[in-house]
PDB file of N, CA and C in Angstrom:
ATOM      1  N   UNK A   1     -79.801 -26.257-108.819  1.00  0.00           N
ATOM      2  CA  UNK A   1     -78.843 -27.294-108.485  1.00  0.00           C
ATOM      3  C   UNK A   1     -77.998 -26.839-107.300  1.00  0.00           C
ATOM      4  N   UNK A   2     -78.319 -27.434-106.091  1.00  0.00           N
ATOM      5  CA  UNK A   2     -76.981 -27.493-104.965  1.00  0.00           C
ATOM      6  C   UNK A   2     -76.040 -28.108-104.820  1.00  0.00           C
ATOM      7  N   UNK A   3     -74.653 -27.755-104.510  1.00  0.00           N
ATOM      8  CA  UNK A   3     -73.814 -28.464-104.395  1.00  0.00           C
ATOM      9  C   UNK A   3     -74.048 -28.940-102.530  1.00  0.00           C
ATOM     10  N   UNK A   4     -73.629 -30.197-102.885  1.00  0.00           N
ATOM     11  CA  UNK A   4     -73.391 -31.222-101.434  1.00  0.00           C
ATOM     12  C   UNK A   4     -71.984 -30.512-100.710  1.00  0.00           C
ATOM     13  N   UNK A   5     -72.624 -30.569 -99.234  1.00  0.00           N
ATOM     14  CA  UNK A   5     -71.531 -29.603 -98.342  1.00  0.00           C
ATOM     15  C   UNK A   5     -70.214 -30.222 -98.451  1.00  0.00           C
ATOM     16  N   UNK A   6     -69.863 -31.480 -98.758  1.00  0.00           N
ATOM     17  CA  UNK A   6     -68.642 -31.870 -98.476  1.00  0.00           C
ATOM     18  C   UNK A   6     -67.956 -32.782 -99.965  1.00  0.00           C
ATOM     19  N   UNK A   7     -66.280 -32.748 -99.682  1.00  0.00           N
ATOM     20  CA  UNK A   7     -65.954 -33.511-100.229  1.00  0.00           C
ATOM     21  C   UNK A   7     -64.973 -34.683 -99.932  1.00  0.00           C
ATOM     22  N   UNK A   8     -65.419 -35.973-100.615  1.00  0.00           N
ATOM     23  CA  UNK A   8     -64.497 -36.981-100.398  1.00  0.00           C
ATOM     24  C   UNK A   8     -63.374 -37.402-101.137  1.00  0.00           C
ATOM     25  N   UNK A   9     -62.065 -36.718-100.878  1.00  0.00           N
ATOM     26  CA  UNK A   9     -60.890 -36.590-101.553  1.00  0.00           C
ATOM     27  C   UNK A   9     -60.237 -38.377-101.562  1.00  0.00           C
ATOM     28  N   UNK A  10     -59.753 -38.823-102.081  1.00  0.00           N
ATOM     29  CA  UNK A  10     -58.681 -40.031-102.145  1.00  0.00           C
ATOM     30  C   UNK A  10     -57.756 -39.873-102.695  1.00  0.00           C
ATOM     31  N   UNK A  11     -56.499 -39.718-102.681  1.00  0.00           N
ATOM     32  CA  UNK A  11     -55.200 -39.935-103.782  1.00  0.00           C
ATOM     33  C   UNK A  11     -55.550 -41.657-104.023  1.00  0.00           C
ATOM     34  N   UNK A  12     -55.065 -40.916-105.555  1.00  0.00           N
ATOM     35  CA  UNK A  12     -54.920 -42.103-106.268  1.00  0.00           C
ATOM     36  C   UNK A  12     -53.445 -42.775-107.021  1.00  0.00           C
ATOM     37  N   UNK A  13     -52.821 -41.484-106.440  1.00  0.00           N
ATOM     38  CA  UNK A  13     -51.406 -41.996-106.887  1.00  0.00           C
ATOM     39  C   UNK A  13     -50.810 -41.109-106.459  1.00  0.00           C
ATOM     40  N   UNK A  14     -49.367 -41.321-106.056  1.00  0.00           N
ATOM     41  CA  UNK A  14     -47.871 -40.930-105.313  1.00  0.00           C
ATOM     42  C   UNK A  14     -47.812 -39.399-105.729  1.00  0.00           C
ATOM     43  N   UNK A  15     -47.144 -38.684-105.285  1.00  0.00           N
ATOM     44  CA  UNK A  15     -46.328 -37.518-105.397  1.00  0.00           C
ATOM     45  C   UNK A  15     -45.114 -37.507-105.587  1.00  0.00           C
ATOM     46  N   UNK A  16     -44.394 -38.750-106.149  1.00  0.00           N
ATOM     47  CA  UNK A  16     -43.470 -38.819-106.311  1.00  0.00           C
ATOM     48  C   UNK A  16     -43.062 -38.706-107.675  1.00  0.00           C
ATOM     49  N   UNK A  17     -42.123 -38.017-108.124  1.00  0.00           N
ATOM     50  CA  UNK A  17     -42.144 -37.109-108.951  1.00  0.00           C
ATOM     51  C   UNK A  17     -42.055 -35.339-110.095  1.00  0.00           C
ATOM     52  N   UNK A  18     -42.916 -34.997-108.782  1.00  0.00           N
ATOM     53  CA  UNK A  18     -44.320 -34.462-109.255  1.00  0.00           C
ATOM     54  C   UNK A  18     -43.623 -32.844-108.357  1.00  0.00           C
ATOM     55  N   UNK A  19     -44.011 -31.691-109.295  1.00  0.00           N
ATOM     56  CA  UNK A  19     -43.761 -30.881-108.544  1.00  0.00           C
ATOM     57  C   UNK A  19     -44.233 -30.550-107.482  1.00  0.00           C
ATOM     58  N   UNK A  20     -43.032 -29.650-106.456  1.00  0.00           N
ATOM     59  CA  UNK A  20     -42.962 -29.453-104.883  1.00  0.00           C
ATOM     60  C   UNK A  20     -44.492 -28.388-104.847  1.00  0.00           C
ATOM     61  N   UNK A  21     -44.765 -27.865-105.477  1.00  0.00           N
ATOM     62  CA  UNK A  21     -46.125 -26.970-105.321  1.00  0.00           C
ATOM     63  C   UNK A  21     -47.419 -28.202-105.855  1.00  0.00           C
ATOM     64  N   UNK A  22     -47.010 -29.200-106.276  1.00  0.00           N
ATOM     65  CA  UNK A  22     -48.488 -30.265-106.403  1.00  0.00           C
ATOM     66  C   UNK A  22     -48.637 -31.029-104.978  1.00  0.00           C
ATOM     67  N   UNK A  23     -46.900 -31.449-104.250  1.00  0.00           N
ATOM     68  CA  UNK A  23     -46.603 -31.915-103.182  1.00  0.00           C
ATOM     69  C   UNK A  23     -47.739 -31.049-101.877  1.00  0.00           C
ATOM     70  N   UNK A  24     -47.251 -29.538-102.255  1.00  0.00           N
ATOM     71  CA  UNK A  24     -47.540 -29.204-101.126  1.00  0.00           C
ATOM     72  C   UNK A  24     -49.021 -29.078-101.168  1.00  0.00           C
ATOM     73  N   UNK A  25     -50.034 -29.073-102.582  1.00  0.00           N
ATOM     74  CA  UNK A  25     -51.297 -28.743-102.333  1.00  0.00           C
ATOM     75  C   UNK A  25     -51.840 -30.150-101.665  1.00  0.00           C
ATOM     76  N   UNK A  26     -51.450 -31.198-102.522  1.00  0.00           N
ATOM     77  CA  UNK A  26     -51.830 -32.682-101.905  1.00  0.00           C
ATOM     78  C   UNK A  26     -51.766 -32.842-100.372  1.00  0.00           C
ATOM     79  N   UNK A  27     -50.338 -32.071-100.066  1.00  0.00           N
ATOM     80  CA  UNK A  27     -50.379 -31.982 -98.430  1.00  0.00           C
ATOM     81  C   UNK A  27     -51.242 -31.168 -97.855  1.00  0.00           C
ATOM     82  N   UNK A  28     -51.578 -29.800 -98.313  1.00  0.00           N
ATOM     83  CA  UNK A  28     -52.527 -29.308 -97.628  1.00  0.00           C
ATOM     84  C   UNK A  28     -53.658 -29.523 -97.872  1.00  0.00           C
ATOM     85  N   UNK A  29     -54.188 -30.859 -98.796  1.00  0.00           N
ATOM     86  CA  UNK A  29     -55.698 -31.190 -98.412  1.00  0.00           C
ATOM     87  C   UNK A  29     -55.668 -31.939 -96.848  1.00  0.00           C
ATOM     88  N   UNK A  30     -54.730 -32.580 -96.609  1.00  0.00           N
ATOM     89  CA  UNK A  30     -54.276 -33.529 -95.597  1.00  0.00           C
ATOM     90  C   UNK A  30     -53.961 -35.016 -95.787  1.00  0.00           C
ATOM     91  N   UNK A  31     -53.517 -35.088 -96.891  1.00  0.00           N
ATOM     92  CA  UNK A  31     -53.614 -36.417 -97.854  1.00  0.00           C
ATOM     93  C   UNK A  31     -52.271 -36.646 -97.232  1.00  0.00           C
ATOM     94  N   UNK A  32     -51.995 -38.204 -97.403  1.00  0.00           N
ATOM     95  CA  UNK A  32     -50.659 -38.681 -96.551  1.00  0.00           C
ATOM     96  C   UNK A  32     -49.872 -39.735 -97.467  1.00  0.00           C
ATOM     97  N   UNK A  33     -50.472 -39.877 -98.898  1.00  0.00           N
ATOM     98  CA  UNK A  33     -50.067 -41.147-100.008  1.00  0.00           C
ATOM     99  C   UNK A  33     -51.442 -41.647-100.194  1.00  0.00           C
ATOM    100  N   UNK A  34     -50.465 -42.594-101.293  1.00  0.00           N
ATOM    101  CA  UNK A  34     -51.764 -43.581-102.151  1.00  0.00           C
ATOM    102  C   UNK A  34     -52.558 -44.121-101.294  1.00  0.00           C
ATOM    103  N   UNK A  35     -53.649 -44.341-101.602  1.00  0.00           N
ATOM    104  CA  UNK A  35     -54.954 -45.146-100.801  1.00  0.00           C
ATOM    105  C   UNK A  35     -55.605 -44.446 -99.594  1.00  0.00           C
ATOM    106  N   UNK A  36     -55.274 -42.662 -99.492  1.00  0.00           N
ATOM    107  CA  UNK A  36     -55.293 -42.061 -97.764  1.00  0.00           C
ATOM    108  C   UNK A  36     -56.677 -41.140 -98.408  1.00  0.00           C
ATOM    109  N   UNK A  37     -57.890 -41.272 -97.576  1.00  0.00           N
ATOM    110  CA  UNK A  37     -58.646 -40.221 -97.679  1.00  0.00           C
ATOM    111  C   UNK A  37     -59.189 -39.363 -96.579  1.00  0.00           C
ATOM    112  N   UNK A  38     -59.504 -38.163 -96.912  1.00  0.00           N
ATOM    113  CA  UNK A  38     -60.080 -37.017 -96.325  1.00  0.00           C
ATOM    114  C   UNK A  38     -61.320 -36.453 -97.023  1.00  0.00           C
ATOM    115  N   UNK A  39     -62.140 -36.014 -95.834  1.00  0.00           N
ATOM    116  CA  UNK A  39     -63.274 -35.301 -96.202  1.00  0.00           C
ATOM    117  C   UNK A  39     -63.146 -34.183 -95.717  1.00  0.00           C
ATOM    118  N   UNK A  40     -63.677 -32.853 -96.809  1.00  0.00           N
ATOM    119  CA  UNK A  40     -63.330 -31.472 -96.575  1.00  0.00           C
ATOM    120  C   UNK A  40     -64.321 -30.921 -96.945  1.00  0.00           C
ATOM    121  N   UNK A  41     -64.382 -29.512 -96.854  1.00  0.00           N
ATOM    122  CA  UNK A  41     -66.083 -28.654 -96.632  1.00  0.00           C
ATOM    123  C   UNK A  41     -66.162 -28.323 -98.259  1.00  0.00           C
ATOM    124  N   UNK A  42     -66.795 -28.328 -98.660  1.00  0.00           N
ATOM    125  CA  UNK A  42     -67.011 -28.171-100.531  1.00  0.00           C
ATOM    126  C   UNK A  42     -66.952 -26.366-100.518  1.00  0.00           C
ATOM    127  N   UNK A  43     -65.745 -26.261-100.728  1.00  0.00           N
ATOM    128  CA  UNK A  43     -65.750 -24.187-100.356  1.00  0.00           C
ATOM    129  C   UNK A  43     -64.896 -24.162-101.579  1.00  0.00           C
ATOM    130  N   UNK A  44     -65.111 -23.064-102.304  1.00  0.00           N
ATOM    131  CA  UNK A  44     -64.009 -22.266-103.208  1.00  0.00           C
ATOM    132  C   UNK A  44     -62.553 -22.673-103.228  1.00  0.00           C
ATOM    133  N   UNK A  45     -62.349 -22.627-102.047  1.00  0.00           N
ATOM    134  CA  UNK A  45     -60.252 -22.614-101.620  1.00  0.00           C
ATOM    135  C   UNK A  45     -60.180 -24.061-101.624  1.00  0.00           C
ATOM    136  N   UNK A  46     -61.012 -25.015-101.439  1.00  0.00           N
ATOM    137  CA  UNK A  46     -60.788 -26.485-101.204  1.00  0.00           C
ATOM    138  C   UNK A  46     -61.462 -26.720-103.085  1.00  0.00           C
ATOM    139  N   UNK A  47     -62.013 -26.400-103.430  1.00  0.00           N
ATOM    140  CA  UNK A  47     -62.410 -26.904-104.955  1.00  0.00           C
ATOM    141  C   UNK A  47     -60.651 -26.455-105.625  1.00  0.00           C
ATOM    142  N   UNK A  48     -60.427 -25.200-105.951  1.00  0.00           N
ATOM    143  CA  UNK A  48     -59.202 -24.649-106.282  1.00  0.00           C
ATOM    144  C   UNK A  48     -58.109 -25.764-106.137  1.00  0.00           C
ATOM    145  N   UNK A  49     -57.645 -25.953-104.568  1.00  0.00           N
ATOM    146  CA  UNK A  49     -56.919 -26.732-104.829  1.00  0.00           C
ATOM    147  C   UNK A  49     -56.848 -28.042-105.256  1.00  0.00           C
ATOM    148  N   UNK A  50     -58.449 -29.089-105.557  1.00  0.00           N
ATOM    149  CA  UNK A  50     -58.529 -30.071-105.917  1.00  0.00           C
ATOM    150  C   UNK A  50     -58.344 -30.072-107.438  1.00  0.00           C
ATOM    151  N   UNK A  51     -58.641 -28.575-108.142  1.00  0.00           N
ATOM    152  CA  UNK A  51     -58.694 -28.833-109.344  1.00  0.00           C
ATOM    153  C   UNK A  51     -57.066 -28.442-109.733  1.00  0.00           C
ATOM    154  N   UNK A  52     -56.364 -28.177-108.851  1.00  0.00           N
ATOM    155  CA  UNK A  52     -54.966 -28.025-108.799  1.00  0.00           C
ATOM    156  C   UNK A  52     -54.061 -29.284-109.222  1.00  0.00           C
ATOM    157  N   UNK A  53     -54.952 -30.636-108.540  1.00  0.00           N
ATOM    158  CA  UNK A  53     -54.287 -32.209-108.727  1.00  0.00           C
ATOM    159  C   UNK A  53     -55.054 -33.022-108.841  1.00  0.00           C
ATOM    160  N   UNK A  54     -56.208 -32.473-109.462  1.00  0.00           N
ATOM    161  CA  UNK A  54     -57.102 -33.564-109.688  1.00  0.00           C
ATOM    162  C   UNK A  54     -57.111 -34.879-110.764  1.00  0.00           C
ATOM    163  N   UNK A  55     -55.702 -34.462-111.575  1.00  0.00           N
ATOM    164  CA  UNK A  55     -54.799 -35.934-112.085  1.00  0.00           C
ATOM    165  C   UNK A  55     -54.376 -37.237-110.724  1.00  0.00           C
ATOM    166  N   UNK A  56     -54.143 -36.637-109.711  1.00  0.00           N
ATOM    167  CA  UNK A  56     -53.546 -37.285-108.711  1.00  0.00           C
ATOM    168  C   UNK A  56     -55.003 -37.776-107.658  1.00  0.00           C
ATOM    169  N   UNK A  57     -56.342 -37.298-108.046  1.00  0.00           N
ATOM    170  CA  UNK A  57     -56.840 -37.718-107.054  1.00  0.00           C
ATOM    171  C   UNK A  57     -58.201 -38.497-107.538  1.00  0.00           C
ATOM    172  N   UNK A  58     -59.424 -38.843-106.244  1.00  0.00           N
ATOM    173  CA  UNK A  58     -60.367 -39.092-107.304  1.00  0.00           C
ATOM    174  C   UNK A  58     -61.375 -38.507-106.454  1.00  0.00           C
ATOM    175  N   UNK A  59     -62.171 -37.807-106.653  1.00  0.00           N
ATOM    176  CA  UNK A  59     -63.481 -36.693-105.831  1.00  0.00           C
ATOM    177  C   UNK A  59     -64.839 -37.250-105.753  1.00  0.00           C
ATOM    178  N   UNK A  60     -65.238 -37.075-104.720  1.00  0.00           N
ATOM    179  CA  UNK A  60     -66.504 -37.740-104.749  1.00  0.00           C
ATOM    180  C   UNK A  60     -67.567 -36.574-103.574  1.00  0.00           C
ATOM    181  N   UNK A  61     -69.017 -36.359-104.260  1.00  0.00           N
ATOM    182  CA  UNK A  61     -69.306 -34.977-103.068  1.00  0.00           C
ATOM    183  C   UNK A  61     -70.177 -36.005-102.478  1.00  0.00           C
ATOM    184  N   UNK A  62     -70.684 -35.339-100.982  1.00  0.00           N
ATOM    185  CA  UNK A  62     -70.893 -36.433-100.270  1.00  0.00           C
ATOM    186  C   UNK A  62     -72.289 -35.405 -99.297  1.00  0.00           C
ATOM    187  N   UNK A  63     -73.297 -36.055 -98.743  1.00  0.00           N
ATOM    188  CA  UNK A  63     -73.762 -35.254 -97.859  1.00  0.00           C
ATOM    189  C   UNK A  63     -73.452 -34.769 -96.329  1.00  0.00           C
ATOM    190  N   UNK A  64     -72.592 -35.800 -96.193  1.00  0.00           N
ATOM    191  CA  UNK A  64     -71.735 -35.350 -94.430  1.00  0.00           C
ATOM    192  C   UNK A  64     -70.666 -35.658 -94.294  1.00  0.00           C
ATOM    193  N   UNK A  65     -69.807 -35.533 -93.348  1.00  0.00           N
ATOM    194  CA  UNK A  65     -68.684 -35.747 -93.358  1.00  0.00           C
ATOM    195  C   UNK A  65     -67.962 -37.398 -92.965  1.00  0.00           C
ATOM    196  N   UNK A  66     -69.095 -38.018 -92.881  1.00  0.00           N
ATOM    197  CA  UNK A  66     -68.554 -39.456 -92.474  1.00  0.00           C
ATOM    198  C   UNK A  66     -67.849 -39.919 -93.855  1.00  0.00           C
ATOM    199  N   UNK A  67     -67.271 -41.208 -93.611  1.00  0.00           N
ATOM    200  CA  UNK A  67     -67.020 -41.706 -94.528  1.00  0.00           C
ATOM    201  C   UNK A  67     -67.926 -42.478 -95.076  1.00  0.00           C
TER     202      UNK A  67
END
């Protein structure tokens, strides 16, 4: 089983709330609020922090980086 090189991050809900270390991982995927997505390289340090807020988001792996 391979994992697909990339991932397609979406918040699915606010940071408002929510502790300043969930704030800042959400920010450092590059997420900007509800409805904002980014695609990121499927690596260790980017899984980590998704499974950091993955209440707040919704993941999807993808084969390239388009949308």
């Amino acid at each position: 089983m391979s994992l697909k090189p990339f991932l397609k991050v979406r918040q699915q809900v606010s940071t408002i709330g929510r502790d300043k270390e969930q704030e800042k991982v959400v920010k450092g995927l590059g997420l900007r609020g509800p409805g904002s997505v980014v695609v990121v390289a499927n690596t260790p340090s980017f899984r980590g922090m998704v499974k950091k807020v993955i209440h707040l988001l919704q993941v999807d792996e993808v084969d390239s980086d388009k949308k």
